[in-house]
C-alpha atoms as a PDB file:
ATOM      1  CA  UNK A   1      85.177 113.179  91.332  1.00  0.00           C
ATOM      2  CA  UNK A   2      85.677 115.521  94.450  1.00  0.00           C
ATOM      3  CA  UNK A   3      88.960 115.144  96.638  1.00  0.00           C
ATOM      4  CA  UNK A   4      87.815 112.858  99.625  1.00  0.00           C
ATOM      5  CA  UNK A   5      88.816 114.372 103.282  1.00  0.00           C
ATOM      6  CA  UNK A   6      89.394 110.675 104.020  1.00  0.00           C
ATOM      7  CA  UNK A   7      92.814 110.131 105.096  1.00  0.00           C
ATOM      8  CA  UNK A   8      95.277 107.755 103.383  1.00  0.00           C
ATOM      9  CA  UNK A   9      98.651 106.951 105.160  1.00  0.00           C
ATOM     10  CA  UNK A  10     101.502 105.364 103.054  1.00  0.00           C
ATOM     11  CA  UNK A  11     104.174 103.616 105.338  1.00  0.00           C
ATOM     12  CA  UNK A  12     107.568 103.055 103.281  1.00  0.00           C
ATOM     13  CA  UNK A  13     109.840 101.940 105.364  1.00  0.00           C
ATOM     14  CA  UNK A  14     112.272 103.745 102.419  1.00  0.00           C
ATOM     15  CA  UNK A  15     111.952 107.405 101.651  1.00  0.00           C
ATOM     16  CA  UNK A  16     113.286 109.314  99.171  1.00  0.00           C
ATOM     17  CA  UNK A  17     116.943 109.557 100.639  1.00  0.00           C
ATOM     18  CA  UNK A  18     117.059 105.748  99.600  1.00  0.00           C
ATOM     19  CA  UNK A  19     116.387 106.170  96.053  1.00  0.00           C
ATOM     20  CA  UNK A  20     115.293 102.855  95.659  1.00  0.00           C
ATOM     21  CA  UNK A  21     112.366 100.549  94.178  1.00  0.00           C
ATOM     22  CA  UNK A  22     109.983 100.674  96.926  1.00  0.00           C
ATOM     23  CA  UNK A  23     110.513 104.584  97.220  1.00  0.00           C
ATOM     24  CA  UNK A  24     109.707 104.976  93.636  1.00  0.00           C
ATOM     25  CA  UNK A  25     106.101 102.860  94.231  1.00  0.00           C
ATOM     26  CA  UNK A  26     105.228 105.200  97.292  1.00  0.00           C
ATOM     27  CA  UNK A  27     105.942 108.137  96.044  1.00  0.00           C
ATOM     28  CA  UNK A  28     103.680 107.034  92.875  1.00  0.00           C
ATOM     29  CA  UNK A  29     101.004 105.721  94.454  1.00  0.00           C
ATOM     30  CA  UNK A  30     100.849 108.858  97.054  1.00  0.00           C
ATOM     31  CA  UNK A  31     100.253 110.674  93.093  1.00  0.00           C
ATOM     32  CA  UNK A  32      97.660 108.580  91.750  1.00  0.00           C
ATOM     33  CA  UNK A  33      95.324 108.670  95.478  1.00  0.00           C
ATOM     34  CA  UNK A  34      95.922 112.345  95.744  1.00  0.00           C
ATOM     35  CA  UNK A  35      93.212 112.623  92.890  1.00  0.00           C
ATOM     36  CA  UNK A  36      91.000 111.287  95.226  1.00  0.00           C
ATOM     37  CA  UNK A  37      91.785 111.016  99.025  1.00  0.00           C
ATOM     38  CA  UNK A  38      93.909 113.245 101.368  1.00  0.00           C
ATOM     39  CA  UNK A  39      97.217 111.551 101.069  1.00  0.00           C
ATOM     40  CA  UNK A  40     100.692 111.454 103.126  1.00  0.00           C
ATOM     41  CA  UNK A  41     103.988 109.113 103.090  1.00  0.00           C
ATOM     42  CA  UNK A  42     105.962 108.489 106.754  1.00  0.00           C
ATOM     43  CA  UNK A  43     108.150 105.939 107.408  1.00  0.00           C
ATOM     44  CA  UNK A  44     106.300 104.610 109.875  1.00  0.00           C
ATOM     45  CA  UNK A  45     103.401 104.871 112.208  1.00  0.00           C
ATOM     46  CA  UNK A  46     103.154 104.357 116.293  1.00  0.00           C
ATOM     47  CA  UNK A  47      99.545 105.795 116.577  1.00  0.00           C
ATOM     48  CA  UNK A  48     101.237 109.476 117.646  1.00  0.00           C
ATOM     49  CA  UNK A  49     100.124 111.052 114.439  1.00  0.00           C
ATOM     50  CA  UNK A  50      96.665 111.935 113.291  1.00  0.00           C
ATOM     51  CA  UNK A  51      94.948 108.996 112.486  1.00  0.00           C
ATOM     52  CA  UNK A  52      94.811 107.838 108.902  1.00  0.00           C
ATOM     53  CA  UNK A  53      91.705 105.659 107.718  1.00  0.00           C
ATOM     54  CA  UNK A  54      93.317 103.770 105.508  1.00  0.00           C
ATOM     55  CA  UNK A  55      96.627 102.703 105.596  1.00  0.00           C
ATOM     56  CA  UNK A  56      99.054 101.490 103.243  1.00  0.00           C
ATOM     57  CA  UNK A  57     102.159  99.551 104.128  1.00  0.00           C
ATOM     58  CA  UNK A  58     105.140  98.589 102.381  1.00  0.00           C
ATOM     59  CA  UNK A  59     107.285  95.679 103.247  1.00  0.00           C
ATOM     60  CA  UNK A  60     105.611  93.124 105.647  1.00  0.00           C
ATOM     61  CA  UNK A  61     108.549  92.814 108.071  1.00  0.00           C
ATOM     62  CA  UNK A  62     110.036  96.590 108.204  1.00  0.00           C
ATOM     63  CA  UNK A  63     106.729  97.601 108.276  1.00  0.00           C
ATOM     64  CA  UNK A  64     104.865  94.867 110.859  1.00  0.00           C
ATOM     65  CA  UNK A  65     105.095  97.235 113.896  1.00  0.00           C
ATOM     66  CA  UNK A  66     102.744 100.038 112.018  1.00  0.00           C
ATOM     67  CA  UNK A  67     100.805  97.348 110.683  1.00  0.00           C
ATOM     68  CA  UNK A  68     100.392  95.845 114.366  1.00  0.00           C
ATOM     69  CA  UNK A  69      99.831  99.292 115.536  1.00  0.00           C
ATOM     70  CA  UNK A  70      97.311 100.117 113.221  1.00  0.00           C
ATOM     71  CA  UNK A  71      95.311  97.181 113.387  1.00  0.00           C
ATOM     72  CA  UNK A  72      95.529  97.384 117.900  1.00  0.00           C
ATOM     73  CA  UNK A  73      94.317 101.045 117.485  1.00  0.00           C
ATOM     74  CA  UNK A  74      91.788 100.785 114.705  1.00  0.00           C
ATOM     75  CA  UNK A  75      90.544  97.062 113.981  1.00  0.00           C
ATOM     76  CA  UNK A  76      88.015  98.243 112.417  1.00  0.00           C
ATOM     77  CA  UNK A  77      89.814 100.233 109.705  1.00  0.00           C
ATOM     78  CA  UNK A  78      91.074  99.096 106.549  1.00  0.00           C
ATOM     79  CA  UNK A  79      94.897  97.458 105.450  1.00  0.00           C
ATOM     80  CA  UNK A  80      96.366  97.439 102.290  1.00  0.00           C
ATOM     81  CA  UNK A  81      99.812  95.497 102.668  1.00  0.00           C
ATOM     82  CA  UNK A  82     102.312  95.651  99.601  1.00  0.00           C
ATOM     83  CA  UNK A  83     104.661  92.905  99.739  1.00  0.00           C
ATOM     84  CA  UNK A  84     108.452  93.192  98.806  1.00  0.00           C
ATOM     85  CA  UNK A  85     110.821  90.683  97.045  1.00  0.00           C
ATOM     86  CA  UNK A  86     112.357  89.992 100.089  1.00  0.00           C
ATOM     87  CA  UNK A  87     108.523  89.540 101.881  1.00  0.00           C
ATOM     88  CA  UNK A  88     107.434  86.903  99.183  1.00  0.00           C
ATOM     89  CA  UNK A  89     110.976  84.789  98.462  1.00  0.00           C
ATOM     90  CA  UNK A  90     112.307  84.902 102.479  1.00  0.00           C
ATOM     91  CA  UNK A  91     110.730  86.714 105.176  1.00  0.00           C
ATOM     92  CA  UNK A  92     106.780  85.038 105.425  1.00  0.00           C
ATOM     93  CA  UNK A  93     108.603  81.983 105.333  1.00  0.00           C
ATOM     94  CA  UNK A  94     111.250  82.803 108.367  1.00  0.00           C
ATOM     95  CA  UNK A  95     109.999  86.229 110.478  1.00  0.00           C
ATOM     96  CA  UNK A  96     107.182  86.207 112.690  1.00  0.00           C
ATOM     97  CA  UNK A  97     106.726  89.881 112.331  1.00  0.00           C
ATOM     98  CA  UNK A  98     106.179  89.671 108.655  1.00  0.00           C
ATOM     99  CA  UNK A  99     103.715  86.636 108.994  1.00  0.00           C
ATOM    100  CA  UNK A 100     101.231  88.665 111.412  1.00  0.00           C
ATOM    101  CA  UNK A 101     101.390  91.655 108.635  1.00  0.00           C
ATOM    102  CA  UNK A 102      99.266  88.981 105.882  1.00  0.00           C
ATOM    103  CA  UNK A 103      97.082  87.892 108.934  1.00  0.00           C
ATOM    104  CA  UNK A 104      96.375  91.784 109.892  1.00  0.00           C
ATOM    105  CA  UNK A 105      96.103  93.538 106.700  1.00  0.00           C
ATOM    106  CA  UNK A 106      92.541  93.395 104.621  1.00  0.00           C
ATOM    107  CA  UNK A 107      94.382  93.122 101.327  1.00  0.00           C
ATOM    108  CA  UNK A 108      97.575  92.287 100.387  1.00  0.00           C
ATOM    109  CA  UNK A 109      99.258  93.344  96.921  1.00  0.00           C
ATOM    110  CA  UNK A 110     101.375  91.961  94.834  1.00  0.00           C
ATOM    111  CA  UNK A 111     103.895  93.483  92.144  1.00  0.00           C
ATOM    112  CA  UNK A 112     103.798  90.804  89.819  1.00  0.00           C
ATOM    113  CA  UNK A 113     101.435  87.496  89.129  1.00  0.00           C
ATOM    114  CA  UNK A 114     104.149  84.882  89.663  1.00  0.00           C
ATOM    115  CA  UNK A 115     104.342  85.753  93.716  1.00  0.00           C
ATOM    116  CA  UNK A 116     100.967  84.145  94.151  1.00  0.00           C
ATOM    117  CA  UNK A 117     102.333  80.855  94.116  1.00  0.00           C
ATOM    118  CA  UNK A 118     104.075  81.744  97.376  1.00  0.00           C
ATOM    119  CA  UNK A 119     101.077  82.372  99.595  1.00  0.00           C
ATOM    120  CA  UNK A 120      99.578  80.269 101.498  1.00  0.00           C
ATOM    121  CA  UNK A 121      95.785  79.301  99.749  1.00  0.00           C
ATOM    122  CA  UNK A 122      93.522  80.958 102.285  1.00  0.00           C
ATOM    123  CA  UNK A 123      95.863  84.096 101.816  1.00  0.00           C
ATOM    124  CA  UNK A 124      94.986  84.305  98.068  1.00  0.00           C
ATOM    125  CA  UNK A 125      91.119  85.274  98.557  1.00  0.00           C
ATOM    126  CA  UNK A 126      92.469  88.401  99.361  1.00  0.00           C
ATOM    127  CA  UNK A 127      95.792  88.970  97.341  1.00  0.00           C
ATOM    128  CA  UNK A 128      95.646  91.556  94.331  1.00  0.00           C
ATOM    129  CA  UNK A 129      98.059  91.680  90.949  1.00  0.00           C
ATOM    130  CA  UNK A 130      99.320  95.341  90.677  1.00  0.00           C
ATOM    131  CA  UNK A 131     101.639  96.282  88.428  1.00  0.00           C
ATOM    132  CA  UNK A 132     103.059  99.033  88.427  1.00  0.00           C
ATOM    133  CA  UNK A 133     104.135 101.598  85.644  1.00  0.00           C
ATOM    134  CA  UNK A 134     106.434 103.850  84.353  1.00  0.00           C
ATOM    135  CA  UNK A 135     105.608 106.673  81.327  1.00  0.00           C
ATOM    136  CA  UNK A 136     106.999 105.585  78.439  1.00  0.00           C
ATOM    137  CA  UNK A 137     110.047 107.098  76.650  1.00  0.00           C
ATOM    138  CA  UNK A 138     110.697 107.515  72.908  1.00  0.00           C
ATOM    139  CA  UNK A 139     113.581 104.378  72.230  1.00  0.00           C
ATOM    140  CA  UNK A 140     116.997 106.022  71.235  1.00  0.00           C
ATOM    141  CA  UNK A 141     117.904 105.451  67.993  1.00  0.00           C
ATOM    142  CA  UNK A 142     121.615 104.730  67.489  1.00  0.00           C
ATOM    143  CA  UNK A 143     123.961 104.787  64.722  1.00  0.00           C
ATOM    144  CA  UNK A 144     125.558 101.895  63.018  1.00  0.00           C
ATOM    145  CA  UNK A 145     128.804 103.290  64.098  1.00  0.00           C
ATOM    146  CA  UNK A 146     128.096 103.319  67.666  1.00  0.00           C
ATOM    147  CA  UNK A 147     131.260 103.840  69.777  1.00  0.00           C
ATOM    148  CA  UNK A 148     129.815 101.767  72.464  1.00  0.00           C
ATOM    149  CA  UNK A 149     127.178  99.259  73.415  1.00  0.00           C
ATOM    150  CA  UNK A 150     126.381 100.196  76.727  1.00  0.00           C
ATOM    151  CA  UNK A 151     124.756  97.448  78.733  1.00  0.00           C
ATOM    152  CA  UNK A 152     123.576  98.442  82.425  1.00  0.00           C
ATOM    153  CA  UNK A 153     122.407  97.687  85.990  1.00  0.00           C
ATOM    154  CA  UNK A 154     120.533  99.345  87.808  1.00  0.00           C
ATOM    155  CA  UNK A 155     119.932  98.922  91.310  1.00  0.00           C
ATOM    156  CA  UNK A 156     122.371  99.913  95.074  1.00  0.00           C
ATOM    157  CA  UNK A 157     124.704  97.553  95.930  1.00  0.00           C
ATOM    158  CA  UNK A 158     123.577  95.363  98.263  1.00  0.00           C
ATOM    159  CA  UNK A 159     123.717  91.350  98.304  1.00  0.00           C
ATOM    160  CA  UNK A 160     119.946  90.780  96.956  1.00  0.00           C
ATOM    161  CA  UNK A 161     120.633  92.621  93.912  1.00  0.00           C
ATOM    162  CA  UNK A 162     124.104  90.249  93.461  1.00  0.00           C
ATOM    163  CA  UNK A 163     126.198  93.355  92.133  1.00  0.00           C
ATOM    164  CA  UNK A 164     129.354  90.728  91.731  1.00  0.00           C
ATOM    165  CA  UNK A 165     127.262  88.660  88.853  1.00  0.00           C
ATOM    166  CA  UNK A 166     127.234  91.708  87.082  1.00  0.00           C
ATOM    167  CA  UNK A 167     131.115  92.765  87.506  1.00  0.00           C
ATOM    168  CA  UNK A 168     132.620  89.366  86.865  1.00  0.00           C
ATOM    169  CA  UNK A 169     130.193  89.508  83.827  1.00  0.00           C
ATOM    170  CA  UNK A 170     132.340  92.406  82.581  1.00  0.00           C
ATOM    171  CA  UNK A 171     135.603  90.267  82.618  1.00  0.00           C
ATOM    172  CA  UNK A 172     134.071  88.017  80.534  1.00  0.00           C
ATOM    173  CA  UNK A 173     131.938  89.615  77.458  1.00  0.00           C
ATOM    174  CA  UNK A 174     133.687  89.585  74.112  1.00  0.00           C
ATOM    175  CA  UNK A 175     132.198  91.865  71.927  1.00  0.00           C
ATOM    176  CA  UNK A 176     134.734  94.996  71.631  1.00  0.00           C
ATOM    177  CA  UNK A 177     132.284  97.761  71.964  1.00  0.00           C
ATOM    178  CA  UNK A 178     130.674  96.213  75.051  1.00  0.00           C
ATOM    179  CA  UNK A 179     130.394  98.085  78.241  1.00  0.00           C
ATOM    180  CA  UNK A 180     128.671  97.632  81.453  1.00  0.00           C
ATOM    181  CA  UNK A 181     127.881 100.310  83.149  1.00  0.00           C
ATOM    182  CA  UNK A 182     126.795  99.937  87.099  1.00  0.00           C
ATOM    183  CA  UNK A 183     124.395 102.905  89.062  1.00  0.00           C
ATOM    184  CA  UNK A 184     123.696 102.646  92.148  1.00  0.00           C
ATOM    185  CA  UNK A 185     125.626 103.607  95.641  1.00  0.00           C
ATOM    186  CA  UNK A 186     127.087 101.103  97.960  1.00  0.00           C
ATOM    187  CA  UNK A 187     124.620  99.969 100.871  1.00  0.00           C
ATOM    188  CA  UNK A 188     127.557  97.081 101.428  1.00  0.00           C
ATOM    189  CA  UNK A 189     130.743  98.414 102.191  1.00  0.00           C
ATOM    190  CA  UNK A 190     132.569  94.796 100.364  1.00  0.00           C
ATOM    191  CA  UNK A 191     130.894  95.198  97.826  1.00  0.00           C
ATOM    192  CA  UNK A 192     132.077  99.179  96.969  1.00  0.00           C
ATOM    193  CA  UNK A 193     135.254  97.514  97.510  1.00  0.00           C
ATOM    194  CA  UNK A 194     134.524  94.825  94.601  1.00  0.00           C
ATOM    195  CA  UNK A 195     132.964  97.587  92.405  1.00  0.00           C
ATOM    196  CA  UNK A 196     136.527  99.710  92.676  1.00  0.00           C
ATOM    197  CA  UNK A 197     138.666  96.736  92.527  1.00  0.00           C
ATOM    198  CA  UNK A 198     136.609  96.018  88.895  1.00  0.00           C
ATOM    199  CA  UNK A 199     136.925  99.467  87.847  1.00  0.00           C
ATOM    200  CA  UNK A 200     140.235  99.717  88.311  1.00  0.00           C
ATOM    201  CA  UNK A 201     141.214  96.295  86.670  1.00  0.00           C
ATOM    202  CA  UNK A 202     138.299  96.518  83.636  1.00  0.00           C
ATOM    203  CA  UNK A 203     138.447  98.863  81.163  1.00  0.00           C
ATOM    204  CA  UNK A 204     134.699  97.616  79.917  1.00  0.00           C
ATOM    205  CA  UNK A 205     133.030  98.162  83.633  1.00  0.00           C
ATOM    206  CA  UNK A 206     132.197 101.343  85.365  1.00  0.00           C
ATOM    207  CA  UNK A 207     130.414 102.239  88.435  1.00  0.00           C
ATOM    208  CA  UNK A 208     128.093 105.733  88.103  1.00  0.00           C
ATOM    209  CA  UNK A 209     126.786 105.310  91.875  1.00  0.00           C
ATOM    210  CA  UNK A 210     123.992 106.859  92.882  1.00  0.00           C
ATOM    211  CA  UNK A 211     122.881 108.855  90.473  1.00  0.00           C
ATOM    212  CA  UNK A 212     118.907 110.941  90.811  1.00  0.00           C
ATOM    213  CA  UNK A 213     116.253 109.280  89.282  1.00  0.00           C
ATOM    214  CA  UNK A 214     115.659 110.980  86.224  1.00  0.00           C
ATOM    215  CA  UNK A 215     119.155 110.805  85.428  1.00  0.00           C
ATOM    216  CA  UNK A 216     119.005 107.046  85.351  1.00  0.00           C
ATOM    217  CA  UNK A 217     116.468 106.799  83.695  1.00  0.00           C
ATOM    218  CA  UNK A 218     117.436 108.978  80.696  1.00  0.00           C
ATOM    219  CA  UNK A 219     120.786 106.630  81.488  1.00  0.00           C
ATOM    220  CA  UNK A 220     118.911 103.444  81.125  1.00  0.00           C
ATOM    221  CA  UNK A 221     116.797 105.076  77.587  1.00  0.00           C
ATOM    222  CA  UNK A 222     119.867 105.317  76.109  1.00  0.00           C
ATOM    223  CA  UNK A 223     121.738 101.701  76.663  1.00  0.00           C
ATOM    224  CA  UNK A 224     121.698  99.083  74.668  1.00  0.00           C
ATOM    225  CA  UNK A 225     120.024  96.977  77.375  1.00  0.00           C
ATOM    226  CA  UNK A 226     119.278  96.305  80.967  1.00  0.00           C
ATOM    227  CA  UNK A 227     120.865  93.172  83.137  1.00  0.00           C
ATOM    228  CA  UNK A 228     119.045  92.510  86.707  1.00  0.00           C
ATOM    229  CA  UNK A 229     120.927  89.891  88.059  1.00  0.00           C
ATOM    230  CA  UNK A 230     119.044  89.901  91.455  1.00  0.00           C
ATOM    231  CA  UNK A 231     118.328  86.487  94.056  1.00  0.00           C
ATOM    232  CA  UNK A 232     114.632  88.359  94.617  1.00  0.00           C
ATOM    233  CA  UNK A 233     112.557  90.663  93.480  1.00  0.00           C
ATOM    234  CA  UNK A 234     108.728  91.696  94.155  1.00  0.00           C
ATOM    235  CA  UNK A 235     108.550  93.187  90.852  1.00  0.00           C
ATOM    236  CA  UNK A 236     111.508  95.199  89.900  1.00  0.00           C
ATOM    237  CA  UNK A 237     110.838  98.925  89.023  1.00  0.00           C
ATOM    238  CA  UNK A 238     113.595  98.812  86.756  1.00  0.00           C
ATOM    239  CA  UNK A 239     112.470  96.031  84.761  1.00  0.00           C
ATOM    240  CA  UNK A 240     109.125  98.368  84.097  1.00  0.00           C
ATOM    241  CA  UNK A 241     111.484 101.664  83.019  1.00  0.00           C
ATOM    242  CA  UNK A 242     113.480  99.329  80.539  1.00  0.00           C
ATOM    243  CA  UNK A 243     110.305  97.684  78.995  1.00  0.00           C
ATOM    244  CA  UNK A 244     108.884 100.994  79.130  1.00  0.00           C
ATOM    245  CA  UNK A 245     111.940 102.446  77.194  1.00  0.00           C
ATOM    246  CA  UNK A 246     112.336  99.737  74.582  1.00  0.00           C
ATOM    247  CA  UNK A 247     115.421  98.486  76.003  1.00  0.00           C
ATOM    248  CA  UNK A 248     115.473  94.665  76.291  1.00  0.00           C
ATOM    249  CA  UNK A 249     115.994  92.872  79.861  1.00  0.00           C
ATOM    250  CA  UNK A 250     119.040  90.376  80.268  1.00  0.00           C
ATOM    251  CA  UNK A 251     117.238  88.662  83.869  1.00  0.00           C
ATOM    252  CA  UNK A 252     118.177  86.146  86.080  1.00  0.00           C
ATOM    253  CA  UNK A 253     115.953  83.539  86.288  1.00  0.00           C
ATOM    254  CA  UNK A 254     113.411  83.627  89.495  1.00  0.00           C
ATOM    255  CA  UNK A 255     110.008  83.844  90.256  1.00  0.00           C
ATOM    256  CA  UNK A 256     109.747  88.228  90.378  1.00  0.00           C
ATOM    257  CA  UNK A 257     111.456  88.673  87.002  1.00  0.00           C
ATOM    258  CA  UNK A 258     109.264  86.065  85.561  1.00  0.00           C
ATOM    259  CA  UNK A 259     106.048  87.289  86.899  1.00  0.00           C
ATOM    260  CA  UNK A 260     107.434  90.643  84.875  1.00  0.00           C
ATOM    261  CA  UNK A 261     108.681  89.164  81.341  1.00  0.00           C
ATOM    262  CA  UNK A 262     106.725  86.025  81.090  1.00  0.00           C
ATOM    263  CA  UNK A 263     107.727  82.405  81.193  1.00  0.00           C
ATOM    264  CA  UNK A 264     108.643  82.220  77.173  1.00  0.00           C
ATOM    265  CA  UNK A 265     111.116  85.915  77.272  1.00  0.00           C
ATOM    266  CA  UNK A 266     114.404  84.007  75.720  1.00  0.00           C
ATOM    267  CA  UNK A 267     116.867  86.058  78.299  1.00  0.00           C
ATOM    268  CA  UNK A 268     116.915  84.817  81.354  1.00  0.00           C
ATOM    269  CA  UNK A 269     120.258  83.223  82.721  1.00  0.00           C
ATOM    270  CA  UNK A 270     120.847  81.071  86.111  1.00  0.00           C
ATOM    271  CA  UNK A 271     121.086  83.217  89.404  1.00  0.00           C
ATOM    272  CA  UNK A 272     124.510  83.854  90.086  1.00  0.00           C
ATOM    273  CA  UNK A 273     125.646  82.372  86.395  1.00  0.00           C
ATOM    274  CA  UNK A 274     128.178  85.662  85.286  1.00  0.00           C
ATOM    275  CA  UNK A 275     129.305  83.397  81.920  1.00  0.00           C
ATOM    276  CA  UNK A 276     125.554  82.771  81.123  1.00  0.00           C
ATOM    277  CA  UNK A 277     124.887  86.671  81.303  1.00  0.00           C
ATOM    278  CA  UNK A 278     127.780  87.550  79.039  1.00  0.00           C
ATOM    279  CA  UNK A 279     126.937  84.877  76.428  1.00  0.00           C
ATOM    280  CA  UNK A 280     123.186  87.386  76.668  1.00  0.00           C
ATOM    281  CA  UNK A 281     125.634  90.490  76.402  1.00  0.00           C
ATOM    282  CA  UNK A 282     127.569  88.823  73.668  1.00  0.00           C
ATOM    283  CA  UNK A 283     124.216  87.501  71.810  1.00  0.00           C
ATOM    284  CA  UNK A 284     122.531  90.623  71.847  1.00  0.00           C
ATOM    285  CA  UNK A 285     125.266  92.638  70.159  1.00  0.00           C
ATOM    286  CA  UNK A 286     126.464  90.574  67.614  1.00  0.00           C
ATOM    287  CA  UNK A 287     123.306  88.661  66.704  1.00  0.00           C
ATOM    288  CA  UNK A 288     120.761  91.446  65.925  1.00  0.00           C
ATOM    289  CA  UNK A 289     117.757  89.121  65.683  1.00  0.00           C
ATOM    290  CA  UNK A 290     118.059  88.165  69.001  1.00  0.00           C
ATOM    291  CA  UNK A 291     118.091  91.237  70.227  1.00  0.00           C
ATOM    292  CA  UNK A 292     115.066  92.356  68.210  1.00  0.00           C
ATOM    293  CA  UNK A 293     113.114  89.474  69.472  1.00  0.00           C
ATOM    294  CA  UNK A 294     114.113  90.788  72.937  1.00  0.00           C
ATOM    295  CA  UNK A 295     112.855  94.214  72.439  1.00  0.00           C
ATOM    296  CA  UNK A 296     109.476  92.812  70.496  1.00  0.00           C
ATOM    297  CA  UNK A 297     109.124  90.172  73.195  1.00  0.00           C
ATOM    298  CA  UNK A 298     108.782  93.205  75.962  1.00  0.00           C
ATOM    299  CA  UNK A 299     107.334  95.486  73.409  1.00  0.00           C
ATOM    300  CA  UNK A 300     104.497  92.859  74.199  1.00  0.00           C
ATOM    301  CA  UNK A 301     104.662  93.508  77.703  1.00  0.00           C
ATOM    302  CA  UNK A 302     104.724  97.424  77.645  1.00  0.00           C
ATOM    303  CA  UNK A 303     101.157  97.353  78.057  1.00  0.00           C
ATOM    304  CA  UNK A 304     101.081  95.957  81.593  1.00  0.00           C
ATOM    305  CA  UNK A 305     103.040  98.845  82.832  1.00  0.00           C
ATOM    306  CA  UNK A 306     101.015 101.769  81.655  1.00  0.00           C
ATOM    307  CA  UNK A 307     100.428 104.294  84.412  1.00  0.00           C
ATOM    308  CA  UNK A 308      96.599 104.803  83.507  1.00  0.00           C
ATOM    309  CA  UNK A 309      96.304 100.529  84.308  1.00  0.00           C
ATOM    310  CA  UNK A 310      97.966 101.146  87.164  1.00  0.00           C
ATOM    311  CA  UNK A 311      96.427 104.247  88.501  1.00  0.00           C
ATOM    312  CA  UNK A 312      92.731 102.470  88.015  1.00  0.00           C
ATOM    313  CA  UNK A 313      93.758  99.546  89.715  1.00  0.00           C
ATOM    314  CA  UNK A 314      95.040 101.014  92.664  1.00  0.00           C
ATOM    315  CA  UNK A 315      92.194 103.397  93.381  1.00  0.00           C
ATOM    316  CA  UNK A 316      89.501 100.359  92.707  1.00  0.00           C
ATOM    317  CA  UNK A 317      91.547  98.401  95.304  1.00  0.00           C
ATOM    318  CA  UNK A 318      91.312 101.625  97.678  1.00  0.00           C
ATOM    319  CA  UNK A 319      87.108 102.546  96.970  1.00  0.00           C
ATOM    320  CA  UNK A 320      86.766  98.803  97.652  1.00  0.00           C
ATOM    321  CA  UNK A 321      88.540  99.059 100.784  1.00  0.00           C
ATOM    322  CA  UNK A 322      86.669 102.036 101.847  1.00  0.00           C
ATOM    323  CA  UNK A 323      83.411 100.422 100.955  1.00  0.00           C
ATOM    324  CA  UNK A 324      83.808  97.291 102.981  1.00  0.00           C
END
């Protein structure tokens, strides 16, 4: 099919200096529609710019003033909203600004099926399920004599992603060849603090910071699995690279991560719970069952993450849009 000259605006609120989830999904999604429309990515959009015809917006409060925009200077036009962890499990609920983006847009999107549940009904008419994808990498095979078991998180430090579960997880594990290994840079100054104060006093924890995507996730291919301990999550990017890898997920237990792993996935520990999370580190070291259940148990999720799914999805969403 020929490129389109129809115009397709992506708003991220985060660009690539942020290294972060909703970065990642823009800068994707600007791939896959560039097979078909004219695409570009801005952090926002006040109407100065040439005028898209479609535009895309993630994050219904950071984003609400180019959705209002948009919508004031072309009703007319279609809306695709995206909606963040922190949209689905706070902000609809408590910002004004985010509840006029799901009464502007002509679509909204979800990252994982679980987040339906927190719409209102006549929202859901127009609510899609996208998931989204990562290509998948060859699992690392390691040795029996492995000098380390490297278990890590992924994700800045900030308070959604609770970075502290993780580090007073590390004073606690047992197994000797444990280690927990932390990238990501810190967004809250206390909690840099926390991370050096853990480095300093735990041999088994260390703290990469921010490291370039593809060197996390050739990071991430290599450990012996993932932990997410985060209080939200829209559908966490990282959880896709992990499955994607054949790494197994230690999660905390909310509505995002179970949207991405399923309501049966045996490793999901209480928000918050750092001795529940290193009984998981502890388990899947010393108990190798468990840990291959883990890694068949997302094995069975792998397909939902495939960037062709993705990709189709996506530009059936936008052809529908265009189409009326």
């Amino acid at each position: 099919m020929p490129v389109s000259t129809k115009h397709v605006l992506i708003v991220s609120p985060a660009l690539a200096r942020e290294n972060n989830g909703n970065w990642q999904t823009a800068r994707r999604w600007c791939h896959f529609l560039r097979s078909r429309y004219q695409v570009t990515i801005a952090s926002d959009w006040n109407g100065d710019a040439s005028a898209p015809d479609l535009l895309i917006a993630l994050h219904a409060r950071r984003s609400a003033a180019a959705v209002a925009a948009f919508a004031r200077a072309y009703p007319a036009r279609p809306c695709v909203l995206v909606l963040t962890g922190t949209d689905l499990y706070r902000d609809i609920d408590t910002a004004s600004e985010a509840q006029a983006s799901l009464a502007s847009a002509g679509a909204l999107v979800l990252l994982q099926s679980d987040g339906m549940a927190q719409l209102a009904p006549a929202l859901r008419a127009k609510t899609h399920v996208i998931y989204q994808s990562a290509p998948a990498l060859r699992p690392v095979a390691h040795g029996a004599q492995r000098r380390y078991y490297d278990v890590c998180m992924i994700g800045h430090l900030r308070a959604e992603k609770d970075p502290l579960t993780f580090m007073r997880a590390s004073t606690l594990v047992t197994s000797a060849k444990a280690r927990l290994l932390h990238i990501g840079g810190a967004l809250e100054t206390a909690l840099g603090q926390a991370a050096n104060a853990t480095v300093a006093s735990n041999a088994r924890y260390r703290w990469l910071g921010n490291l370039a995507h593809s060197v996390t996730r050739r990071r991430l291919a290599r450990s012996h699995a993932m932990a997410i301990c985060s209080l939200m999550e829209g559908g966490a990017n990282v959880i896709i690279e992990a499955v994607t890898s054949g790494v197994p997920v230690l999660a905390s237990d909310i509505s995002g991560n179970r949207g991405m792993l399923g309501d049966d996935y045996a490793a999901y520990f209480p928000v918050g719970d750092a001795a529940a999370l290193a009984r998981l580190i502890d388990r899947s070291i010393d108990d190798p069952a468990f840990h291959a259940l883990l890694k068949a148990q997302c094995a069975a999720r792998a397909a939902l993450f495939a960037p062709g799914k993705e990709r189709n999805s996506l530009l059936q969403l936008v052809d529908n849009m265009f189409r009326g």
